[in-house]
Protein backbone atom coordinates (compact mmCIF):
# COMPACT_ATOMS: atom_id res chain seq x y z
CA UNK A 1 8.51 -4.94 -43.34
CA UNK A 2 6.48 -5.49 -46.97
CA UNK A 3 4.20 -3.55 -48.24
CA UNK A 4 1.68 -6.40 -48.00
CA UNK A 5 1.98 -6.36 -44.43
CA UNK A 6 0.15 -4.68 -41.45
CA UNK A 7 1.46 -4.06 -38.15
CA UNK A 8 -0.28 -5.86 -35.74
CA UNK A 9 -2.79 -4.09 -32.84
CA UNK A 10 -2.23 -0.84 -34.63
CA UNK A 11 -5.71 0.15 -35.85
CA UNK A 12 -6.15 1.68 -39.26
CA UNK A 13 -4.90 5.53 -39.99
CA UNK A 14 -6.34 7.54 -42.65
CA UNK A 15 -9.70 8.00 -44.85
CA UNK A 16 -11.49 4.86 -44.70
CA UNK A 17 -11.97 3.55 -48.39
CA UNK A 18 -15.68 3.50 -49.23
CA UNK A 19 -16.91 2.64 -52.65
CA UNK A 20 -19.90 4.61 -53.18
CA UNK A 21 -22.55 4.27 -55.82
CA UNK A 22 -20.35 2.49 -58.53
CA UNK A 23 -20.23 2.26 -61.39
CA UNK A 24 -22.63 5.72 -61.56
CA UNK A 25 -26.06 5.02 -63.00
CA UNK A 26 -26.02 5.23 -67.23
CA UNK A 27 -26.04 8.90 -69.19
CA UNK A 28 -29.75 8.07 -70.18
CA UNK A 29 -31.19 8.15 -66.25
CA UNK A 30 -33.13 10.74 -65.34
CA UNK A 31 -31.59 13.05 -63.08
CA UNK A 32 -32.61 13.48 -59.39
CA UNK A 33 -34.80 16.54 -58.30
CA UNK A 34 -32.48 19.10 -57.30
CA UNK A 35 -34.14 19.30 -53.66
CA UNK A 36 -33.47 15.60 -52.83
CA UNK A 37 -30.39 14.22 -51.36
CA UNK A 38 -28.70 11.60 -53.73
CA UNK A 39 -28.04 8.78 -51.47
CA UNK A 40 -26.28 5.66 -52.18
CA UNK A 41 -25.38 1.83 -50.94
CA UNK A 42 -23.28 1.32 -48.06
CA UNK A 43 -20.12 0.23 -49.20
CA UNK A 44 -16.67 -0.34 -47.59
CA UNK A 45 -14.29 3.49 -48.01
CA UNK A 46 -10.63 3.62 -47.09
CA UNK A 47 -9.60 6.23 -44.48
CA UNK A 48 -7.16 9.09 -45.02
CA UNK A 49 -4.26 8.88 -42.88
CA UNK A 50 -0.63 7.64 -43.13
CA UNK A 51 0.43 4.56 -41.49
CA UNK A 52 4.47 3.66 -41.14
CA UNK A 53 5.93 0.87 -39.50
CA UNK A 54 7.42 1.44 -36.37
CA UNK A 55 10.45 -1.27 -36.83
CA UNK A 56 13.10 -0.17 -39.44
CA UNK A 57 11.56 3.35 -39.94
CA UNK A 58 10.34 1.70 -43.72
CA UNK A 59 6.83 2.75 -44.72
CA UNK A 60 4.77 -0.17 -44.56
CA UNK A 61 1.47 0.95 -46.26
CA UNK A 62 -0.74 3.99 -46.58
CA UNK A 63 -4.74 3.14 -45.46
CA UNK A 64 -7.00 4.89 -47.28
CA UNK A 65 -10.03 4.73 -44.93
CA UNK A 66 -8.84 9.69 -44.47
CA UNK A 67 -24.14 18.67 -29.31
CA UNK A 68 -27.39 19.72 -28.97
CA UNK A 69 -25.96 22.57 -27.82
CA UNK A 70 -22.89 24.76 -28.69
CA UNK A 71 -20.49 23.77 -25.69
CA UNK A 72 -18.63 26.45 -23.78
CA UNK A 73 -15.16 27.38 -25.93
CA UNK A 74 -16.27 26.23 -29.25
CA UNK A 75 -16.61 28.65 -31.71
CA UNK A 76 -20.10 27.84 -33.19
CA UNK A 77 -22.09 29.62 -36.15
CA UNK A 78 -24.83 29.18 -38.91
CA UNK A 79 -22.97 28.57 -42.60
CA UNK A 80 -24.49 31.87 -43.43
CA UNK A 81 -23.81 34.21 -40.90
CA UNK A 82 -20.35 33.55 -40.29
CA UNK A 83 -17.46 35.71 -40.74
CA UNK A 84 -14.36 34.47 -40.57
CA UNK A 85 -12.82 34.76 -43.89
CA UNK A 86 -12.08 38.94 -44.40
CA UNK A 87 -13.55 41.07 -46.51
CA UNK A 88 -11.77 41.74 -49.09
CA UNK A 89 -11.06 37.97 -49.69
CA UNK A 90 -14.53 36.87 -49.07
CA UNK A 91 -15.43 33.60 -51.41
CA UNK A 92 -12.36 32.94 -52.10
CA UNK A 93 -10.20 29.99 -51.64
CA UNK A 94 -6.72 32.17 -50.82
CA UNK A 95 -9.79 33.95 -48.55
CA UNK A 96 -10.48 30.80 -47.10
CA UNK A 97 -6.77 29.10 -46.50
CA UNK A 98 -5.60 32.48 -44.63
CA UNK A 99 -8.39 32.42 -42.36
CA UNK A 100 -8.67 28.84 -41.42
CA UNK A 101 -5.33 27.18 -41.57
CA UNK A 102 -4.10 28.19 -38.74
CA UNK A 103 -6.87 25.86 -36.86
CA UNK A 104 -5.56 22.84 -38.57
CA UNK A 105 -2.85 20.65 -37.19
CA UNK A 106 -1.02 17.36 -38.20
CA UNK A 107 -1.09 14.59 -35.87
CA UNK A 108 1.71 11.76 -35.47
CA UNK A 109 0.05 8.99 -33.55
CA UNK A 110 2.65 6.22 -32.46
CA UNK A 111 2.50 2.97 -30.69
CA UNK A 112 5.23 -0.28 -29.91
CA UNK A 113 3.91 -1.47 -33.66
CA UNK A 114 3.64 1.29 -36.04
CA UNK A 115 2.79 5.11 -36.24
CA UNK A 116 0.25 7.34 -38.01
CA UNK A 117 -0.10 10.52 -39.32
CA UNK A 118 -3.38 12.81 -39.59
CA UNK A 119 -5.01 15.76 -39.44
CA UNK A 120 -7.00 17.69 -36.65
CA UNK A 121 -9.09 20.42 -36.37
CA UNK A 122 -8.67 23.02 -33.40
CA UNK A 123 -11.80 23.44 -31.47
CA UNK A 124 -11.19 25.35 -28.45
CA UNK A 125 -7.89 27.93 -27.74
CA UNK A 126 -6.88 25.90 -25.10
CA UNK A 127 -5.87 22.82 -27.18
CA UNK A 128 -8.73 20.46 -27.90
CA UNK A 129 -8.68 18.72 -31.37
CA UNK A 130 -10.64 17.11 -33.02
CA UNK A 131 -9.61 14.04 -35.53
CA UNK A 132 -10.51 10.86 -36.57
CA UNK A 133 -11.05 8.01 -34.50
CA UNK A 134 -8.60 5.65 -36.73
CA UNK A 135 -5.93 8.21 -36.50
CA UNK A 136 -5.40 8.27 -32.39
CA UNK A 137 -7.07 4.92 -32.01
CA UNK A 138 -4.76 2.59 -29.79
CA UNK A 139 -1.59 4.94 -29.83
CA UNK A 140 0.24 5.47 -27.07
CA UNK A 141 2.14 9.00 -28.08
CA UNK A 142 0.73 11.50 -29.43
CA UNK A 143 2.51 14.78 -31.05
CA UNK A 144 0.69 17.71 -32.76
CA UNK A 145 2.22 20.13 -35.23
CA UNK A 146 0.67 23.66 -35.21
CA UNK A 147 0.23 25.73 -38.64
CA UNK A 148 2.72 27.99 -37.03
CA UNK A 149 5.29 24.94 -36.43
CA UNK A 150 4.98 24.57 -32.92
CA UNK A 151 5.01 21.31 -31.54
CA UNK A 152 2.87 19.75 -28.64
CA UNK A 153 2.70 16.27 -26.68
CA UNK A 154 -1.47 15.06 -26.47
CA UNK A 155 -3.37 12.50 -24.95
CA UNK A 156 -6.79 11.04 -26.03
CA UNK A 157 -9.11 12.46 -24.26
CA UNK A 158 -12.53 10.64 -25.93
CA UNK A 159 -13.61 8.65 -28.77
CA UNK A 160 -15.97 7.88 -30.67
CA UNK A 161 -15.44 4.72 -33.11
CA UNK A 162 -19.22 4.48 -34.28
CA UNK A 163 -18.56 8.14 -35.92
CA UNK A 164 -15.21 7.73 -36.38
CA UNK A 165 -14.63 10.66 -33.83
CA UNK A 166 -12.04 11.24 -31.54
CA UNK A 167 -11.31 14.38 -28.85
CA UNK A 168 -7.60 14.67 -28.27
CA UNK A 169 -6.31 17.42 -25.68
CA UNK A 170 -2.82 19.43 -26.35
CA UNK A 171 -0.81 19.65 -23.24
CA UNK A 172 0.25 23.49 -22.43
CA UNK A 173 -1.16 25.00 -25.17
CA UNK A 174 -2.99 28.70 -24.95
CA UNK A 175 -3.91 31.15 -27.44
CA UNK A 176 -4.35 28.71 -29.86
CA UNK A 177 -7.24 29.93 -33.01
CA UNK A 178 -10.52 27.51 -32.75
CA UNK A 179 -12.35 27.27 -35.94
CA UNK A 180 -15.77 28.06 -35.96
CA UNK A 181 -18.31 24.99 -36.69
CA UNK A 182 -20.48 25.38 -39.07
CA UNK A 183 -24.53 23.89 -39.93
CA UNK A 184 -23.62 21.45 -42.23
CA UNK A 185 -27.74 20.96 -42.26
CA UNK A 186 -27.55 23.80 -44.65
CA UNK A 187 -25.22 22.20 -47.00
CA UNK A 188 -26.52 21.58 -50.63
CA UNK A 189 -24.59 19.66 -53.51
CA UNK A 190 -22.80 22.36 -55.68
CA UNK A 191 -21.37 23.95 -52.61
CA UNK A 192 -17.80 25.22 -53.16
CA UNK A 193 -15.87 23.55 -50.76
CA UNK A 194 -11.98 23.85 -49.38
CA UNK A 195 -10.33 20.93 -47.47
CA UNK A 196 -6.92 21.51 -45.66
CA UNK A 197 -4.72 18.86 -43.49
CA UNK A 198 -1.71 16.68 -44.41
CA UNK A 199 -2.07 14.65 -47.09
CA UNK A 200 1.33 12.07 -47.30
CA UNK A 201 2.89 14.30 -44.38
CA UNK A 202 2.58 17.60 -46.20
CA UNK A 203 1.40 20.08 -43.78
CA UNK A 204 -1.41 22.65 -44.35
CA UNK A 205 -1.97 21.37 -48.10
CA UNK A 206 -5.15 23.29 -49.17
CA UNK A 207 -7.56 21.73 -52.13
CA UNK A 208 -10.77 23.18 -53.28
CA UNK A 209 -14.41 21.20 -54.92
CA UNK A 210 -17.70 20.98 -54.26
CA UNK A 211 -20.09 19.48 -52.54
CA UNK A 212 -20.57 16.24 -54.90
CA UNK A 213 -23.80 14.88 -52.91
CA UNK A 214 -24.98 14.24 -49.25
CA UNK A 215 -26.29 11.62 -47.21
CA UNK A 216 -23.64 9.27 -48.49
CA UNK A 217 -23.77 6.03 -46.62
CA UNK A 218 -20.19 5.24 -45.52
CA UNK A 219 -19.30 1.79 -44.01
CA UNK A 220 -16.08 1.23 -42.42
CA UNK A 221 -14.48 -0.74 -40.26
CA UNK A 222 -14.13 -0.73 -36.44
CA UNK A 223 -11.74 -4.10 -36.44
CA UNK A 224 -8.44 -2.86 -35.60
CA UNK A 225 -7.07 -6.02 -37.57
CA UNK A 226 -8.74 -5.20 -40.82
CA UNK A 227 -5.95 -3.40 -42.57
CA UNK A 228 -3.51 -6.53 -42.19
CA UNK A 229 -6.36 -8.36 -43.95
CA UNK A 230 -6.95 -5.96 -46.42
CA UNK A 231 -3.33 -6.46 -47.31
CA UNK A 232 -3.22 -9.67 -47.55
CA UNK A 233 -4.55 -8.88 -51.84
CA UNK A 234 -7.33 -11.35 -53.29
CA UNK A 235 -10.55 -10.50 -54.91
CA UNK A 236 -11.46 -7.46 -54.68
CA UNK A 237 -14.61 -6.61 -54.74
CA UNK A 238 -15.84 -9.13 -52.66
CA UNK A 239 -19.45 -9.79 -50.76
CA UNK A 240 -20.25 -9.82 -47.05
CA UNK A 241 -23.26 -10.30 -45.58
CA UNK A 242 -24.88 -9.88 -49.43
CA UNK A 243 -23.44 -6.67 -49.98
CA UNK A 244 -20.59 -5.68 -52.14
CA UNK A 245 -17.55 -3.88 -50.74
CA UNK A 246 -14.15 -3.15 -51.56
CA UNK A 247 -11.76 -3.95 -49.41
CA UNK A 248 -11.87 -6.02 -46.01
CA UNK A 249 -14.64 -6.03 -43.31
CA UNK A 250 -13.18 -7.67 -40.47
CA UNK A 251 -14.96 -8.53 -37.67
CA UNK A 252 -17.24 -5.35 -37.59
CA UNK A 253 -18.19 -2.13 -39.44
CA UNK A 254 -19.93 1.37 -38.82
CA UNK A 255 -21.99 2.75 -41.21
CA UNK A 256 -22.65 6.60 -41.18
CA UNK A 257 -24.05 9.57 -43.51
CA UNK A 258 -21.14 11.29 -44.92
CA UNK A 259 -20.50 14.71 -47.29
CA UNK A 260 -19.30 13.69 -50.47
CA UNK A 261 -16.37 16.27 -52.01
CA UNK A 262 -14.98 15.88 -54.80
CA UNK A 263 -11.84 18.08 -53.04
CA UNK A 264 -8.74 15.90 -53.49
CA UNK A 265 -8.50 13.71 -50.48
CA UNK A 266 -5.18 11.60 -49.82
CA UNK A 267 -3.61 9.25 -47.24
CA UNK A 268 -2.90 11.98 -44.21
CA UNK A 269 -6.14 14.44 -44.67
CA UNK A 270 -7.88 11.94 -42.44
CA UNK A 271 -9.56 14.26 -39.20
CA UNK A 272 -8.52 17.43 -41.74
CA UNK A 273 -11.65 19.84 -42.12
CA UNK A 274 -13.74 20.23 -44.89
CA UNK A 275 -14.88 24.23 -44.82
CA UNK A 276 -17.33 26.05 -46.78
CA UNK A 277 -16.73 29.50 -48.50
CA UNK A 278 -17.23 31.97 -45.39
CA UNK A 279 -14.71 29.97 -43.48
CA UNK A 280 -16.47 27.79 -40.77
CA UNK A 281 -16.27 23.76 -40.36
CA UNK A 282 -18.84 21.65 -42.74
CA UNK A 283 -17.33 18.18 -41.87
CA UNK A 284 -14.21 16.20 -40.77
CA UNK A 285 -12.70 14.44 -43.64
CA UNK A 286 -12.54 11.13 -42.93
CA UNK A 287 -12.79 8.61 -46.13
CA UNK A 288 -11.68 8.26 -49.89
CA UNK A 289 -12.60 5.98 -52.59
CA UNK A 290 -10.01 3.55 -54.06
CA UNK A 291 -10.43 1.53 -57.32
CA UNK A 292 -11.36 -1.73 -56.94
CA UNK A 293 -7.86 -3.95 -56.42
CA UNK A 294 -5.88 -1.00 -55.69
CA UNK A 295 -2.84 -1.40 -53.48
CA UNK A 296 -3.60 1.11 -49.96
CA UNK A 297 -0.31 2.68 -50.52
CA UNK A 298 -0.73 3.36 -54.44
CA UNK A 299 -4.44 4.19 -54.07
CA UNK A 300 -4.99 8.04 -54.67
CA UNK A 301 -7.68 10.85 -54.76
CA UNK A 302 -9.99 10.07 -57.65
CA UNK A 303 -12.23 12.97 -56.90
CA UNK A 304 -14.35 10.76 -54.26
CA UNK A 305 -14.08 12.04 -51.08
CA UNK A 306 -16.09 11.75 -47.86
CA UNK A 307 -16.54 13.61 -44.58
CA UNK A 308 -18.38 13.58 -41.65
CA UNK A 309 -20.70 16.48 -41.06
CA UNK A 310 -19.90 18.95 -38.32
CA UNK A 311 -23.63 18.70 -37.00
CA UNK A 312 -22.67 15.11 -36.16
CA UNK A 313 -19.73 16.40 -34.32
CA UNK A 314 -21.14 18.77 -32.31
CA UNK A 315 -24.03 16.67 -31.13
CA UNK A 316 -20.98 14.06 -30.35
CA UNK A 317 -18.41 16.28 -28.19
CA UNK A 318 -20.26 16.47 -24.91
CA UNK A 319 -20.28 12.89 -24.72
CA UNK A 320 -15.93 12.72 -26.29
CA UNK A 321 -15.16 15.45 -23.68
CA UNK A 322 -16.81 13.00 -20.88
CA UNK A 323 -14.02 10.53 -21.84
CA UNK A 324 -16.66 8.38 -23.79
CA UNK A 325 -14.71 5.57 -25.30
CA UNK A 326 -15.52 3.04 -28.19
């Protein structure tokens, strides 16, 4: 299979490829008031995650697209009262990488037409994980790899496409280390920031940032048939419905606020976590920016990077544990 070629019915793996406020505004612009959240147009990301194609075993593109209440087994804290990370490597990234690594998995999503791999985040110790919708979405195998290389079969349990959410459940698996979720309400740009999940298959790859802005509006799409299209080359950017995005729409799109990290993001850190410097959950990384007319399995990090807060998430798993779908 080509490179310019999509499986079909396999929806879209990775960090959704957004193009956020682009080119940034000229050196002579005033700056925004500290206190206010920067936020910019909604533009079209490319997801994180690796996509292969399932005939031949040849890789056939990488996409770049990457509760009220706390529910019972989730491990739930404020950003600032959290302590996770130890001691005597408190604020640190090596601090940071020892403490919440081991919460992290890879996911290798598979159907008759392709496979996918991601990241996930480990949210109870009996095996529920939390990744990115366009990671699990329309597979019909699932295997999880633990930080501690154990291997485990899953099954979808809910999803979420609007948020590009998804609740997968590990069969058999106890003891397991549940990260602690964060307030990502009490985020502010300049944050130092750690990401950790499998970018291009390499398990528990740790990067480090900051917080580059918030309130990001990230539009993707929900069209399972929009990464053969986006293959398919032309103009790129290109307008639809008078706004300017780059890459294809499909049929339909989600728009959501988003984290912006300037923590290298790559094909595979798609439903990785984005954690702040005591060790607890911020967001779920779920997007990257591409260069306009870059090929999906060229494309890397160019310091754009977007996730999904964790407040989002929270307020979202009653409804994913349900079995919500869509």
């Amino acid at each position: 299979m080509s490179e310019n070629s999509r499986p079909s019915g396999f929806p879209e793996y990775g960090p959704h490829q957004v193009n956020p406020e682009w080119p940034p505004p000229p050196a002579h612009a005033p700056a925004a008031p500290a206190h206010r959240r920067q936020r910019g147009p909604a533009k079209l990301l490319v997801a994180v995650a690796i996509v292969a194609a399932a005939v031949g075993g040849t890789t056939a593109y990488g996409v770049q697209e990457l509760t009220g209440g706390t529910s019972a087994g989730v491990t739930a804290s404020s950003a600032a009262g959290t302590d996770v990370v130890p001691a005597s490597l408190k604020g640190t990234v090596a601090g940071v990488a020892k403490a919440v690594s081991p919460s992290i998995v890879e996911i290798k999503a598979t159907s008759s037409s392709g496979s996918a791999t991601g990241s996930g985040v480990i949210v109870t110790e009996d095996g529920e994980v939390v990744t990115n919708n366009h990671v699990v979405a329309g597979a019909s195998q699932i295997q999880v790899r633990t930080n501690d290389g154990k291997s485990y079969s899953a099954r979808v349990v809910g999803t979420d496409s609007s948020k590009d959410l998804a609740l997968i459940k590990l069969e058999d698996a106890s003891g397991l280390k549940a990260a602690t979720l964060g307030d990502s309400d009490g985020v502010r740009v300049g944050d130092q920031v750690v990401a950790i999940g499998s970018p291009e298959g390499l398990t528990g790859t740790v990067t480090s940032g900051i917080v580059s802005a918030l309130d990001r509006d990230v539009t993707v799409s929900t069209d399972e048939s929009q990464g053969q299209q986006q293959q398919r080359g032309g103009g790129w950017p290109f307008e639809f419905g008078g706004q300017e995005f780059n890459g294809d729409t499909g049929g339909s799109t989600t728009t959501y606020k988003a984290i912006q990290t300037d923590a290298s993001l790559n094909p595979g850190n798609s439903g990785g976590a984005l954690i702040d410097m005591n060790g607890a959950i911020i967001g779920i990384n779920s997007a990257m920016y591409a260069p306009s007319g870059a090929e999906s399995s060229t494309a890397g990090s160019v310091g754009l990077g977007f996730a999904i807060p964790v407040n989002t998430l929270k307020a979202d798993l009653p409804d994913l544990r349900a079995g919500a779908g869509g």
